[in-house]
N, C-alpha and C. Protein backbone atom coordinates (compact mmCIF):
# COMPACT_ATOMS: atom_id res chain seq x y z
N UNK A 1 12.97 7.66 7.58
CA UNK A 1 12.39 6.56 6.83
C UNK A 1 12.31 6.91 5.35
N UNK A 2 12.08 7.83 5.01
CA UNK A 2 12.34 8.65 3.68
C UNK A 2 13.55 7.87 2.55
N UNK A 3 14.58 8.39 3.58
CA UNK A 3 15.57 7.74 2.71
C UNK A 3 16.02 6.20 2.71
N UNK A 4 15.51 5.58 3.51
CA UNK A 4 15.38 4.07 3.39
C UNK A 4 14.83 3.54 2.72
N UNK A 5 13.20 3.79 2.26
CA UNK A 5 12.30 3.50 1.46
C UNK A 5 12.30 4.30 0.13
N UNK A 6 12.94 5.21 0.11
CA UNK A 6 12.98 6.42 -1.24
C UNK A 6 11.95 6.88 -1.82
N UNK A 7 11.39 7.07 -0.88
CA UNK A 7 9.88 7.68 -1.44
C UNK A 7 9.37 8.98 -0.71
N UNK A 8 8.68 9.82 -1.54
CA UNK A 8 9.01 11.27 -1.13
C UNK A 8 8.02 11.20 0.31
N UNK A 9 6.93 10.63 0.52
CA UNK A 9 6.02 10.71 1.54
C UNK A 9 5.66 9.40 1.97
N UNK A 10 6.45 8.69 2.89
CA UNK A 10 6.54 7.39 3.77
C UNK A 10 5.18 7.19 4.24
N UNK A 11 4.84 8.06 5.09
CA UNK A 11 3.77 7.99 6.06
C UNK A 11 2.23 7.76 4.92
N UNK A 12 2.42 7.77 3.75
CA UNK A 12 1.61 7.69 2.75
C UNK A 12 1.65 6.10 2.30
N UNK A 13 2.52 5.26 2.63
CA UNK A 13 2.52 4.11 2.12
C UNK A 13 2.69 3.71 3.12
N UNK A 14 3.35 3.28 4.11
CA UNK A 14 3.47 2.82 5.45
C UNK A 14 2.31 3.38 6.53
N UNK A 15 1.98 1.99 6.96
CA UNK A 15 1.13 2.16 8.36
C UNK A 15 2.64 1.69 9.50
N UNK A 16 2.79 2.78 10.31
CA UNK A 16 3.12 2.60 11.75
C UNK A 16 2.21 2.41 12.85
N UNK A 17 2.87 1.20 13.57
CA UNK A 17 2.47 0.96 14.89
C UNK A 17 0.65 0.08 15.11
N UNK A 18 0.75 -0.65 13.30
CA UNK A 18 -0.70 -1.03 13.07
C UNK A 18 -0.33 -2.40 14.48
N UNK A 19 -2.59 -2.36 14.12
CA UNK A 19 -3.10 -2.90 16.05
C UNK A 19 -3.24 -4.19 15.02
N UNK A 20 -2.73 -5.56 15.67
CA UNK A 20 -3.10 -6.86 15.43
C UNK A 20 -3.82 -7.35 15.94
N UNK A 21 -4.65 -8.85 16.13
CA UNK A 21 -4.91 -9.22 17.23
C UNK A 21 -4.69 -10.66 17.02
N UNK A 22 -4.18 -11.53 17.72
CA UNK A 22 -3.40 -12.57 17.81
C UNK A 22 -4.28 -13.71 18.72
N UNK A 23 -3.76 -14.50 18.34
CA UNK A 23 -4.16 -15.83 18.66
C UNK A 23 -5.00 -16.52 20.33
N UNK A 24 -5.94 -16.34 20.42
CA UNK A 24 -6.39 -15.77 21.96
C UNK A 24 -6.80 -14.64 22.35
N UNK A 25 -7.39 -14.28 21.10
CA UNK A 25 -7.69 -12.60 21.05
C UNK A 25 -7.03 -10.98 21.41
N UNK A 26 -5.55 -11.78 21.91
CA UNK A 26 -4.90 -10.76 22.64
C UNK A 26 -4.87 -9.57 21.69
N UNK A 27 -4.42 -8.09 21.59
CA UNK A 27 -3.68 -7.56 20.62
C UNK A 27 -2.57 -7.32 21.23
N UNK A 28 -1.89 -7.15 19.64
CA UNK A 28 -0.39 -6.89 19.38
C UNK A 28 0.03 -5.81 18.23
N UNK A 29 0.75 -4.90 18.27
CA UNK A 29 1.11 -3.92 17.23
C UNK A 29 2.33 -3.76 16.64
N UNK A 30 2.48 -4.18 15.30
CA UNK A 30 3.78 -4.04 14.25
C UNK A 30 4.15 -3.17 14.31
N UNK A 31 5.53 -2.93 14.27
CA UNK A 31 5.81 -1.70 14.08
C UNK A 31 5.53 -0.55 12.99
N UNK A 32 6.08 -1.60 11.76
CA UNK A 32 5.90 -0.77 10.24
C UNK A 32 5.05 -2.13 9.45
N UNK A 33 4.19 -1.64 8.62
CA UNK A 33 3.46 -2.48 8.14
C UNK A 33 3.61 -1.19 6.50
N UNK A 34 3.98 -2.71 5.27
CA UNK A 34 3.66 -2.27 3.80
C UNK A 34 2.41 -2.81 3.36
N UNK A 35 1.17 -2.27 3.15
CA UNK A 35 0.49 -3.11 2.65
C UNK A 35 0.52 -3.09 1.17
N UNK A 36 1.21 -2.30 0.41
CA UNK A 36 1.41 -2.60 -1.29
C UNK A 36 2.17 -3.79 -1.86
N UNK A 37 3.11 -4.58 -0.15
CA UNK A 37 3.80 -5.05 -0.79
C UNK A 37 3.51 -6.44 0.77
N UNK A 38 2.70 -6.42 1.14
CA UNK A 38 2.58 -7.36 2.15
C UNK A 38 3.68 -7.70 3.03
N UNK A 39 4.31 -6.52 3.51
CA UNK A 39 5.66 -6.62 4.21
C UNK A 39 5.30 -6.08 5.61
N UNK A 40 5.91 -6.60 7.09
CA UNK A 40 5.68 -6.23 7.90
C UNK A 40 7.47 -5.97 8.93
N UNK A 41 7.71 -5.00 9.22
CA UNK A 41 9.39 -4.53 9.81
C UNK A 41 8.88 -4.84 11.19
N UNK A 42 9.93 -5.39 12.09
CA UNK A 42 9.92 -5.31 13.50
C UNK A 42 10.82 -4.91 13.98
N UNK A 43 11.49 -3.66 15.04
CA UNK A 43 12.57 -2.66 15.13
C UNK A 43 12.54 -3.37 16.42
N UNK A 44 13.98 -3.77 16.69
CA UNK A 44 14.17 -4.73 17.81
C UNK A 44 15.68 -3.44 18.69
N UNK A 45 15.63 -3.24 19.28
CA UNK A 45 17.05 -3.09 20.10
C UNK A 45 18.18 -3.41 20.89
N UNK A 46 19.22 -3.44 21.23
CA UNK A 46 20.31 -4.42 21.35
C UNK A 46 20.32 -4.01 23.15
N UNK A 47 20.16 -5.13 23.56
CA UNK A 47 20.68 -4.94 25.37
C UNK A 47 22.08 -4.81 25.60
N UNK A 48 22.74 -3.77 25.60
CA UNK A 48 23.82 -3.48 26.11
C UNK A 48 24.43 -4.10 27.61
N UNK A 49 22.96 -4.35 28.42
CA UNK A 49 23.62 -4.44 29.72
C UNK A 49 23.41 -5.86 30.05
N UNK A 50 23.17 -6.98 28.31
CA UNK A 50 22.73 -8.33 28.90
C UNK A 50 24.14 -8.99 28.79
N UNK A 51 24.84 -9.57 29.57
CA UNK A 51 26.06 -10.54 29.20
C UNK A 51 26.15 -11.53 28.46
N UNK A 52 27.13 -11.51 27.51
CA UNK A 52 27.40 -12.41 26.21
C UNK A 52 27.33 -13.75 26.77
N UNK A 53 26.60 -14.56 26.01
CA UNK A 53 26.65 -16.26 26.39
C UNK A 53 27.36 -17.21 25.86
């Protein structure tokens, strides 16, 4: 993450894995959350084994 963001200490500006709580009180957790810059990342992964539609 270092070199994506270019900043010498990530974990200093980025909260990972912050706790939400959503609509119905449920919680839910972002993955990467900026709060200097009100940005929130969601790291999604690709199903290899789902068939193309």
């Amino acid at each position: 993450m270092q070199e994506v963001v270019d900043v010498e200490n990530p974990t200093y500006f980025l909260n990972y894995e912050k706790r939400v709580k959503i609509k119905g009180g449920n919680t839910k957790y972002i993955d990467i959350y900026v709060p200097s810059k009100h940005v929130l990342i969601e790291q999604k992964s690709i199903d290899f084994d789902k068939p193309a539609e």
